[in-house]
C-alpha atoms as a PDB file:
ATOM      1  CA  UNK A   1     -87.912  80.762 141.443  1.00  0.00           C
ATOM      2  CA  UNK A   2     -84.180  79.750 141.448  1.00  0.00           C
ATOM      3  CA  UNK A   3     -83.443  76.345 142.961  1.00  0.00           C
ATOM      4  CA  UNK A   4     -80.168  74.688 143.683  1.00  0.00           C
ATOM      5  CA  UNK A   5     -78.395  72.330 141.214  1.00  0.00           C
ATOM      6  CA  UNK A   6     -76.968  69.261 141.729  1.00  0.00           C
ATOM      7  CA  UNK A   7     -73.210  70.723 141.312  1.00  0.00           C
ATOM      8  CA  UNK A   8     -72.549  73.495 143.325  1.00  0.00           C
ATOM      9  CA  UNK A   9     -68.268  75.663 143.776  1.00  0.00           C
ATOM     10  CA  UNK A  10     -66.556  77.497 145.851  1.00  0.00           C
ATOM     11  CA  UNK A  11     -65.283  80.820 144.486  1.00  0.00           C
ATOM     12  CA  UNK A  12     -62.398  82.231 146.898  1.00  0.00           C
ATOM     13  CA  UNK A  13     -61.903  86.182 147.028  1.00  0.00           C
ATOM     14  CA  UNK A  14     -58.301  86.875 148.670  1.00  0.00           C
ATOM     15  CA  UNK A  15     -55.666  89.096 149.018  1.00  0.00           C
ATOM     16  CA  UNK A  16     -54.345  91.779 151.479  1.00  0.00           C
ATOM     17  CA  UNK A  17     -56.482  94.396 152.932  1.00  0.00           C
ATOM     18  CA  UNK A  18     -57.211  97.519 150.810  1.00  0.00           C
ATOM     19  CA  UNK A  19     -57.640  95.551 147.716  1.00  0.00           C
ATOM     20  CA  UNK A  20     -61.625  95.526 147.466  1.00  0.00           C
ATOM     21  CA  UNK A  21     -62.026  91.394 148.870  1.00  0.00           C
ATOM     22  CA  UNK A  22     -65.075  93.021 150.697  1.00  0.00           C
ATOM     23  CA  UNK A  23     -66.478  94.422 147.862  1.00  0.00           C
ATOM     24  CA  UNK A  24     -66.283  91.902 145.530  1.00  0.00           C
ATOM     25  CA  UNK A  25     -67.839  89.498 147.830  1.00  0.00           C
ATOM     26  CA  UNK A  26     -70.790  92.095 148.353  1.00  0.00           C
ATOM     27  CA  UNK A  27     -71.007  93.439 144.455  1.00  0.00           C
ATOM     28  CA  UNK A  28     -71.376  89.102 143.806  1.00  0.00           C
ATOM     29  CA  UNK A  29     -73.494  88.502 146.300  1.00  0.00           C
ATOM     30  CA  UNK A  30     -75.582  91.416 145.295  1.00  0.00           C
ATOM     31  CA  UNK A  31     -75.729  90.353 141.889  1.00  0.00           C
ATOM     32  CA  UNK A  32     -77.701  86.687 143.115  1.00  0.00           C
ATOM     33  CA  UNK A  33     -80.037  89.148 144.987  1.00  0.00           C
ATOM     34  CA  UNK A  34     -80.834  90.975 142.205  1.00  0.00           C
ATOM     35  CA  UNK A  35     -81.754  87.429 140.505  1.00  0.00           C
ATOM     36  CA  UNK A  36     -83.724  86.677 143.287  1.00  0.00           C
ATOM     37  CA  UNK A  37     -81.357  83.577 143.949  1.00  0.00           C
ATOM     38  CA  UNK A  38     -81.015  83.192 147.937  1.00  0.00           C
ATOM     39  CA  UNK A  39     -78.660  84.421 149.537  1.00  0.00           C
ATOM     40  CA  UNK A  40     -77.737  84.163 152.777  1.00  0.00           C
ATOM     41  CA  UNK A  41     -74.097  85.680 153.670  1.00  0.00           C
ATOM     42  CA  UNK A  42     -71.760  85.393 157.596  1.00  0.00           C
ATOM     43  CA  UNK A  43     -69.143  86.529 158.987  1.00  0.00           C
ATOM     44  CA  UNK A  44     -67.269  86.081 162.241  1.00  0.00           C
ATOM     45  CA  UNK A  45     -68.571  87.574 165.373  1.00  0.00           C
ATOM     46  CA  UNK A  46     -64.699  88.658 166.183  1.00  0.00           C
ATOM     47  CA  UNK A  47     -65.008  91.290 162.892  1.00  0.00           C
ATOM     48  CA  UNK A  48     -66.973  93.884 165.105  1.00  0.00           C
ATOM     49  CA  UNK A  49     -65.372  96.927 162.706  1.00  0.00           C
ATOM     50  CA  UNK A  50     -68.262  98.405 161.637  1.00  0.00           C
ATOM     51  CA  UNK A  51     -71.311  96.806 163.333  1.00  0.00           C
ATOM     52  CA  UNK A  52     -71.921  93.155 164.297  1.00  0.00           C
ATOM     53  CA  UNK A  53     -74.968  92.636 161.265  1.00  0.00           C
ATOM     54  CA  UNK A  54     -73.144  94.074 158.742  1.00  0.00           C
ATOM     55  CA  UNK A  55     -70.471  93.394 156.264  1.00  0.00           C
ATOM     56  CA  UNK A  56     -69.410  97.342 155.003  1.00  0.00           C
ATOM     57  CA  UNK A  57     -66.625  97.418 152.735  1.00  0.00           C
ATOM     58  CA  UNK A  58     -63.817 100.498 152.114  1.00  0.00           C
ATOM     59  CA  UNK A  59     -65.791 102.247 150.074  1.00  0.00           C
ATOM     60  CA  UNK A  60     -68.770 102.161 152.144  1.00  0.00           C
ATOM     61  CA  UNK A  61     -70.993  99.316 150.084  1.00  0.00           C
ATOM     62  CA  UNK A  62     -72.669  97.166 152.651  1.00  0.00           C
ATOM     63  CA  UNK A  63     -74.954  94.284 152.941  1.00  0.00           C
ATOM     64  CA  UNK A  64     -76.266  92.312 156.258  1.00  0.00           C
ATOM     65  CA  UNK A  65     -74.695  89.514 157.829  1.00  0.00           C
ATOM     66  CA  UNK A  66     -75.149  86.858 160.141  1.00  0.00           C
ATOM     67  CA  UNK A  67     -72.204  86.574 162.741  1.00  0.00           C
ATOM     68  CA  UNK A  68     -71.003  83.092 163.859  1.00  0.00           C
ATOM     69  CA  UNK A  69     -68.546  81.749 166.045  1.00  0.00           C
ATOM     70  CA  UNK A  70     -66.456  78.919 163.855  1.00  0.00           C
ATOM     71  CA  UNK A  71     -67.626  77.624 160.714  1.00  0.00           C
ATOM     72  CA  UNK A  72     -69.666  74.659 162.203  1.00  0.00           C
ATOM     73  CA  UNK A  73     -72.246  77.104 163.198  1.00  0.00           C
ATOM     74  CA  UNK A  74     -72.269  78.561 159.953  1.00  0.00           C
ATOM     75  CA  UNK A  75     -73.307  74.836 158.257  1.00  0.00           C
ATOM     76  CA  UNK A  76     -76.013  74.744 160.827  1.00  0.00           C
ATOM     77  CA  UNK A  77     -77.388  78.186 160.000  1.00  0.00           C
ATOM     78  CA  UNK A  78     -77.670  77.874 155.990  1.00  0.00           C
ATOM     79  CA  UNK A  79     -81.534  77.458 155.208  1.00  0.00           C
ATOM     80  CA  UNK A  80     -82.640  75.090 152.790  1.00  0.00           C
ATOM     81  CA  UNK A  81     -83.638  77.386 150.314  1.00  0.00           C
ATOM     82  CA  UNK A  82     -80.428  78.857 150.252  1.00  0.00           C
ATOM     83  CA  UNK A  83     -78.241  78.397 146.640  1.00  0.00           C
ATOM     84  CA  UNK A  84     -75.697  81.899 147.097  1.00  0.00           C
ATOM     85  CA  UNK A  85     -73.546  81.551 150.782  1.00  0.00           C
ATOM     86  CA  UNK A  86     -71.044  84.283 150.845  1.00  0.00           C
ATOM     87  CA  UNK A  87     -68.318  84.560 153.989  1.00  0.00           C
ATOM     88  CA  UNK A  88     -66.318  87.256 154.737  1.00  0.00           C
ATOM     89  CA  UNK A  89     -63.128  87.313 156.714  1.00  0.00           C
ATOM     90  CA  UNK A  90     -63.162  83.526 156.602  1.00  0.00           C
ATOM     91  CA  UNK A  91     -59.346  83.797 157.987  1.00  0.00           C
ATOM     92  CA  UNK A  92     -61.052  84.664 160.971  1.00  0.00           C
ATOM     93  CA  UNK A  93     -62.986  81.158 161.191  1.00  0.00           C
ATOM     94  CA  UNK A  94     -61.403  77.598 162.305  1.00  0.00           C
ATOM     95  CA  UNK A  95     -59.634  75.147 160.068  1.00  0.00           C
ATOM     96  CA  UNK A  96     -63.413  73.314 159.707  1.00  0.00           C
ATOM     97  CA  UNK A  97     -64.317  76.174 157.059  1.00  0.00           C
ATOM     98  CA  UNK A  98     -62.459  73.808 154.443  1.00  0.00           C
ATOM     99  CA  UNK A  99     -65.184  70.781 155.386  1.00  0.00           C
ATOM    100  CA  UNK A 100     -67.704  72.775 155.733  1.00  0.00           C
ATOM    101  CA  UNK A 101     -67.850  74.739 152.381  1.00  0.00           C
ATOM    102  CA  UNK A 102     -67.195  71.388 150.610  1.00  0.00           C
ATOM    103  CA  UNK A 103     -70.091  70.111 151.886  1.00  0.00           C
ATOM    104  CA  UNK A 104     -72.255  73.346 150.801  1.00  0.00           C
ATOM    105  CA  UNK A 105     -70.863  72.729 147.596  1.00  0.00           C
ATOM    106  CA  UNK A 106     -71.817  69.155 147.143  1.00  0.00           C
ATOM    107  CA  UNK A 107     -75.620  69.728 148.166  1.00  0.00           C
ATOM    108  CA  UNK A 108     -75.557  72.058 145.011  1.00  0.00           C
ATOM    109  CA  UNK A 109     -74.678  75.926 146.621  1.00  0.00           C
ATOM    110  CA  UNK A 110     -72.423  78.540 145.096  1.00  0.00           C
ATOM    111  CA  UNK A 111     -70.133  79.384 148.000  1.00  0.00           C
ATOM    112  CA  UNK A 112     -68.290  82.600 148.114  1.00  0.00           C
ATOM    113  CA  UNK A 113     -65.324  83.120 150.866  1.00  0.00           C
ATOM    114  CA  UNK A 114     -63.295  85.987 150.968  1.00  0.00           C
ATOM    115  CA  UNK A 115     -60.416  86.833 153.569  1.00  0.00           C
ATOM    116  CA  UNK A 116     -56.761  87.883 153.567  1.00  0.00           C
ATOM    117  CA  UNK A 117     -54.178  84.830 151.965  1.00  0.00           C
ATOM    118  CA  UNK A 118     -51.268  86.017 153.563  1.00  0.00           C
ATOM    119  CA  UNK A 119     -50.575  87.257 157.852  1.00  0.00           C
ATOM    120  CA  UNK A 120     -49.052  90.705 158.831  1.00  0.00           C
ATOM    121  CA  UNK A 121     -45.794  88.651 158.446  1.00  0.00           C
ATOM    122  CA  UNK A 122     -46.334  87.251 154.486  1.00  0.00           C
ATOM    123  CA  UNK A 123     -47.274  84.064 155.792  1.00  0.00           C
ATOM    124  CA  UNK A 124     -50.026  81.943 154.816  1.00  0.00           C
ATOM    125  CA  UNK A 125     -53.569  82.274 156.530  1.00  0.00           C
ATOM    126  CA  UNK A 126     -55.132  79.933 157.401  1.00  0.00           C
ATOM    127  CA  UNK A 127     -57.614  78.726 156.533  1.00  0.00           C
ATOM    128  CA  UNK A 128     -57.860  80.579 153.173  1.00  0.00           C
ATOM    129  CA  UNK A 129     -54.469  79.293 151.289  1.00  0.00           C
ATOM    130  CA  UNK A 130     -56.315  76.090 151.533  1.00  0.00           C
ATOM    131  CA  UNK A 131     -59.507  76.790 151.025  1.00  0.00           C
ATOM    132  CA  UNK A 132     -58.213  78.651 147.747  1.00  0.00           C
ATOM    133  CA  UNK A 133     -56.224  75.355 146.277  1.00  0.00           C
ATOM    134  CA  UNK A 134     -59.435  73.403 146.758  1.00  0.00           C
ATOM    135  CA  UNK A 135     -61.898  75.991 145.067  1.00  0.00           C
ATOM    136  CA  UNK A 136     -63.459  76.009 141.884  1.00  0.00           C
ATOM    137  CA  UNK A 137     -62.807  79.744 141.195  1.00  0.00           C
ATOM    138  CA  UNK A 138     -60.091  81.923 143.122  1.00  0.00           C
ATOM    139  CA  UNK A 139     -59.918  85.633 142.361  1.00  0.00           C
ATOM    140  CA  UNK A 140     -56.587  87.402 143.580  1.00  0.00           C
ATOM    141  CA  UNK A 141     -57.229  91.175 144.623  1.00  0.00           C
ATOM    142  CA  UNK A 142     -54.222  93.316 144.734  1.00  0.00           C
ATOM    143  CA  UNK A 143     -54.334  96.813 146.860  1.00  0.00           C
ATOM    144  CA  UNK A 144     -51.553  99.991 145.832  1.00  0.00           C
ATOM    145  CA  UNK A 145     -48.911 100.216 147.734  1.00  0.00           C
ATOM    146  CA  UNK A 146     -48.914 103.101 150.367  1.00  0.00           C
ATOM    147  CA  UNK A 147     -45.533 103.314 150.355  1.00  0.00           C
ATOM    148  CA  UNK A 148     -44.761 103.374 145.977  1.00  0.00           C
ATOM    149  CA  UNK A 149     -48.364 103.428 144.571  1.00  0.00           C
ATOM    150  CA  UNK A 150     -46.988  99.533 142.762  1.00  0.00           C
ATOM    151  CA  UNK A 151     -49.355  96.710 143.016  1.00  0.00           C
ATOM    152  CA  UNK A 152     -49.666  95.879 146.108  1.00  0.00           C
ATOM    153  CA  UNK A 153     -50.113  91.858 147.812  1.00  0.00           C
ATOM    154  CA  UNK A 154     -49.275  92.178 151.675  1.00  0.00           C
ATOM    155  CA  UNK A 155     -50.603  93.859 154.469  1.00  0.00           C
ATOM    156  CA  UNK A 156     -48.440  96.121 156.217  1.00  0.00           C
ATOM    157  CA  UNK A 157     -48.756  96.152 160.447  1.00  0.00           C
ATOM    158  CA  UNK A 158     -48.310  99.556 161.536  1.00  0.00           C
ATOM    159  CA  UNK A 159     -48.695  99.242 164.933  1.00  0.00           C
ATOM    160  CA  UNK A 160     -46.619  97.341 167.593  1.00  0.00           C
ATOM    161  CA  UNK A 161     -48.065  94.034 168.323  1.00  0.00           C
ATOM    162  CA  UNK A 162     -47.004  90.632 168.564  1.00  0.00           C
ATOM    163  CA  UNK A 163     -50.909  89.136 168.287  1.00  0.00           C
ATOM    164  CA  UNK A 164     -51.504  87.413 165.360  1.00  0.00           C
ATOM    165  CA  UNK A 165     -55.269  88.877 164.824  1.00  0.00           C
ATOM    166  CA  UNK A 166     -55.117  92.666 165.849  1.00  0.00           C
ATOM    167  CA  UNK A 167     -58.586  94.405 164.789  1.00  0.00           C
ATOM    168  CA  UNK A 168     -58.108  97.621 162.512  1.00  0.00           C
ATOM    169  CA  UNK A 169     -58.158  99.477 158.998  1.00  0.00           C
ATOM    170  CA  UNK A 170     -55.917 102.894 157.996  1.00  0.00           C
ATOM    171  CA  UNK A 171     -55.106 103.022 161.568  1.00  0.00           C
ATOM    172  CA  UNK A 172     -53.073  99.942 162.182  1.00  0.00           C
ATOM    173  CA  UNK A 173     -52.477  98.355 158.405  1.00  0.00           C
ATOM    174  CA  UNK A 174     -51.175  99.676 155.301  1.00  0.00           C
ATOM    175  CA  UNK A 175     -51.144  97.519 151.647  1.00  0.00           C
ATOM    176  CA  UNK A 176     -47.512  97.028 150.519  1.00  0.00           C
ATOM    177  CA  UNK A 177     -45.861  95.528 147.610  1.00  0.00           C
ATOM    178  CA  UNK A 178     -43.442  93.199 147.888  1.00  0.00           C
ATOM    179  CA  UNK A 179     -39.879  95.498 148.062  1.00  0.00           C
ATOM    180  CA  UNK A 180     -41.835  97.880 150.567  1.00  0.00           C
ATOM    181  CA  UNK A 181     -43.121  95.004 152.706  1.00  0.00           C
ATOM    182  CA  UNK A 182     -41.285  94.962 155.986  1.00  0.00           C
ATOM    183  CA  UNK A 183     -43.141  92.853 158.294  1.00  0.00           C
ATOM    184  CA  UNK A 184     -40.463  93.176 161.381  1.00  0.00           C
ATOM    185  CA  UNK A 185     -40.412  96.825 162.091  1.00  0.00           C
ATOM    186  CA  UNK A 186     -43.197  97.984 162.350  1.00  0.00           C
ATOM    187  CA  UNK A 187     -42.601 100.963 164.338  1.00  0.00           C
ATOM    188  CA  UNK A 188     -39.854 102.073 162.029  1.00  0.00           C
ATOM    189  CA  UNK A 189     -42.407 101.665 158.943  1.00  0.00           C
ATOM    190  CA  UNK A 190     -44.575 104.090 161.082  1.00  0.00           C
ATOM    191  CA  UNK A 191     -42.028 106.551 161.313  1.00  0.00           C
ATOM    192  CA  UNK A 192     -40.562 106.545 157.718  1.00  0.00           C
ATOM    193  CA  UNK A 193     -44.116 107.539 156.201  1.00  0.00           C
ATOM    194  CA  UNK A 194     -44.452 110.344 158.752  1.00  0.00           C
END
């Protein structure tokens, strides 16, 4: 059986949405499984999208989850035997996901995060910008454009709303590169694709 090491990383998965952070996480995660490494993978309780036990990605992979709160929670809930924890949507977690996956890291565990880098308005989310400067191994996903079909690094809004966190997929984002990114108007954007 697989045991934990004394060195363990953090591998960060980011990017906007549309670019596959889901699915990487799940494909890696997968992968330990496979090994018969444990695994043991959360995300927030707010990402209700597609069920609250289960992480489903674009393309309709999946694997179980275990929803938590803040990231505090999430320390208390990794099992012993665990080596492989994989997050998803960590921007949707508190500030204390940067402590918190150090520490799984120094009792020996590989831990995976991914989540979106940047806001509907380019800026930096936190808590992954920082989370990515401290890891071991970072992994930058890039979407297509909607708008050009170029590589694509932001998330789009579509819909009107001043809310930082607004729940959705095709219905509410689109992945942009940076000359279509427009992160003002979104109701314009809306109506120049239509």
């Amino acid at each position: 059986m697989y045991r934990r090491g004394d060195r363990g990383w953090v591998e960060v998965i980011c990017g906007p949405m549309f670019s596959g952070k889901s699915e990487e996480l799940i494909r890696r995660v997968t992968r330990s499984k496979i090994a018969r490494i444990p695994v043991q993978v959360f995300k927030p309780v707010i990402d209700t999208r597609y069920g609250e036990t289960q992480i489903v990605s674009h393309s309709s992979l999946s694997v179980g989850a275990i929803p938590v709160p803040d990231a505090t929670t999430l320390l208390e809930m990794v099992e012993e035997i665990t080596v492989v924890v994989g997050v998803d949507e960590g921007q949707f977690l508190d500030d204390e996901l940067i402590d918190v996956t150090d520490i799984l890291a120094r009792s020996g565990r590989q831990v995976i995060v991914a989540g979106l880098d940047l806001d509907y308005l380019g800026r930096p989310f936190p808590p992954i910008p920082t989370l990515a400067a401290n890891s071991e191994y970072l992994t930058k996903m890039l979407a297509v454009c909607h708008r050009c079909g170029a590589p694509a690094g932001y998330t789009q809004r579509i819909i009107q709303s001043d809310e930082l966190v607004v729940l959705g997929a095709t219905d509410a984002y689109e992945a942009r590169c940076r000359l279509c990114f427009n992160p003002l108007e979104p109701e314009q954007t809306r109506l120049d694709v239509e």
